[in-house]
C-alpha atoms as a PDB file:
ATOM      1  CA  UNK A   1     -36.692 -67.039-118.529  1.00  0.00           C
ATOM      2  CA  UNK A   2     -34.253 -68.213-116.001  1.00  0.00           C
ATOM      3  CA  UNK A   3     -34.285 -65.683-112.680  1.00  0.00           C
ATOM      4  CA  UNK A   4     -30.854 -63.696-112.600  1.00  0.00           C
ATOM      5  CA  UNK A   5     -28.350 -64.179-109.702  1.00  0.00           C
ATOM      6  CA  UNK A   6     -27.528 -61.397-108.272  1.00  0.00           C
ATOM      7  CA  UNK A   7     -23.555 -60.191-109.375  1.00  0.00           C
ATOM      8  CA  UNK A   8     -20.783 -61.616-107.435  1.00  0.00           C
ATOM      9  CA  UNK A   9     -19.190 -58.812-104.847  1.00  0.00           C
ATOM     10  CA  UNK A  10     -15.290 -58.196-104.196  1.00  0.00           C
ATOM     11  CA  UNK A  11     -15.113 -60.382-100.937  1.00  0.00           C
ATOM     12  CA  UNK A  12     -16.751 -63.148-102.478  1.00  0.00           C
ATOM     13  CA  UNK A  13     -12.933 -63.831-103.946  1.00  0.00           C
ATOM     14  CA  UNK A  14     -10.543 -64.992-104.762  1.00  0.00           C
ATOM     15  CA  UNK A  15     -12.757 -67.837-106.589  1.00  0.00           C
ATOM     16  CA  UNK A  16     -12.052 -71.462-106.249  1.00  0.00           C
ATOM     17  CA  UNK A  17     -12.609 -74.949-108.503  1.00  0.00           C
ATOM     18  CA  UNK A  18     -13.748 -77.385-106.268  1.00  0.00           C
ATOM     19  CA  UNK A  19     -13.823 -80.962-108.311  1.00  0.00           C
ATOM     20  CA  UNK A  20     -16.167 -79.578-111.145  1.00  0.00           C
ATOM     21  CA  UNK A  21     -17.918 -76.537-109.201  1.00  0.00           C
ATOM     22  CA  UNK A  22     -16.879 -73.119-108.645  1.00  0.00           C
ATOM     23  CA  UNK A  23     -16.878 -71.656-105.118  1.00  0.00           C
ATOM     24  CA  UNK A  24     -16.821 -68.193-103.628  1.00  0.00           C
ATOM     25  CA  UNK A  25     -14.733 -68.268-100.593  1.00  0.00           C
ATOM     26  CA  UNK A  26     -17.305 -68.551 -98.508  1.00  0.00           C
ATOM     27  CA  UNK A  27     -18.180 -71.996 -99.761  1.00  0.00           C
ATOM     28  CA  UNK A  28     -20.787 -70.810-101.665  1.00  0.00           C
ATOM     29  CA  UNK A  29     -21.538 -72.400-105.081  1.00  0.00           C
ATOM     30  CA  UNK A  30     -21.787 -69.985-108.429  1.00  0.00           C
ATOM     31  CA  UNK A  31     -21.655 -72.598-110.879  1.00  0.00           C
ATOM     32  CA  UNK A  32     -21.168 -75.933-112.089  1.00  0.00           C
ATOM     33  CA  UNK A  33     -18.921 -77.223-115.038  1.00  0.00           C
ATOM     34  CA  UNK A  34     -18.708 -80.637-117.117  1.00  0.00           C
ATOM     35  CA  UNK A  35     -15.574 -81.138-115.794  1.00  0.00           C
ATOM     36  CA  UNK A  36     -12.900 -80.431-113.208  1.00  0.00           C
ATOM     37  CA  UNK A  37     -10.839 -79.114-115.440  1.00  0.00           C
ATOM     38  CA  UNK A  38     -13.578 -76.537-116.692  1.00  0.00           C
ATOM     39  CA  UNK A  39     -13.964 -75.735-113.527  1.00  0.00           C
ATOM     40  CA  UNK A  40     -10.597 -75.095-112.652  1.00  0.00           C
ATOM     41  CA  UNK A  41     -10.659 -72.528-116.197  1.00  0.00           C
ATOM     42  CA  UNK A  42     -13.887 -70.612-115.213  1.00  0.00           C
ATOM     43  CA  UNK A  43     -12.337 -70.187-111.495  1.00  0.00           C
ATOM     44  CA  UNK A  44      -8.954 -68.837-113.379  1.00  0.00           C
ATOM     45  CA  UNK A  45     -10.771 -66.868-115.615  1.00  0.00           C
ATOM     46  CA  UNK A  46     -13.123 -64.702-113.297  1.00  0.00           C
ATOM     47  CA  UNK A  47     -10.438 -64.219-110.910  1.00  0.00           C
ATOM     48  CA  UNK A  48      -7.852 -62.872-113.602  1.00  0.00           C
ATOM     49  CA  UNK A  49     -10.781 -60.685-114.954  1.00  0.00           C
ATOM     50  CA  UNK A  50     -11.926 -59.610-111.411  1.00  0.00           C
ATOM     51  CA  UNK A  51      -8.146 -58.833-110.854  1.00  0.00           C
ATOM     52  CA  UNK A  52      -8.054 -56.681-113.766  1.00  0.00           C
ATOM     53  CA  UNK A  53     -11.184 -54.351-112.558  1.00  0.00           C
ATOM     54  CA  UNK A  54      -9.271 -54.205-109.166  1.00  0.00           C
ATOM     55  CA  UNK A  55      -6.525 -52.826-110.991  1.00  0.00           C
ATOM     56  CA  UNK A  56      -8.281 -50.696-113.128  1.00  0.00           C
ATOM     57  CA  UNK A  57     -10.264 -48.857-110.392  1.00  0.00           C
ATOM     58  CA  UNK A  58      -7.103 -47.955-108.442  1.00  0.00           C
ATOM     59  CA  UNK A  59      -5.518 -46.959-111.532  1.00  0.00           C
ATOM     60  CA  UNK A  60      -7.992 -44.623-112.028  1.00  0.00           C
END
């Protein structure tokens, strides 16, 4: 069984694609896609849904 990663923290974004990996804004790479354009999606993606949880816990 693959070893877990630990979760990705608030100041790690907003994420970025960078040509087909996804970065943390520290440089740091999370993950790896097919394509640059998968990349780009995942990046959009986790940072809309991260977005949403910021919203969501002020809302609150």
């Amino acid at each position: 069984m693959p070893k877990r990663k630990p979760p990705l923290t608030p100041d790690e974004f907003p994420l970025e694609a960078d040509e087909e990996k996804v970065k943390t804004t520290d440089g740091k790479t999370i993950a790896e896609a097919d394509s640059e354009a998968t990349a780009d999606e995942i990046a959009d993606r986790l940072n809309e849904h991260h977005d949403r949880e910021e919203e969501d816990r002020w809302s609150a």
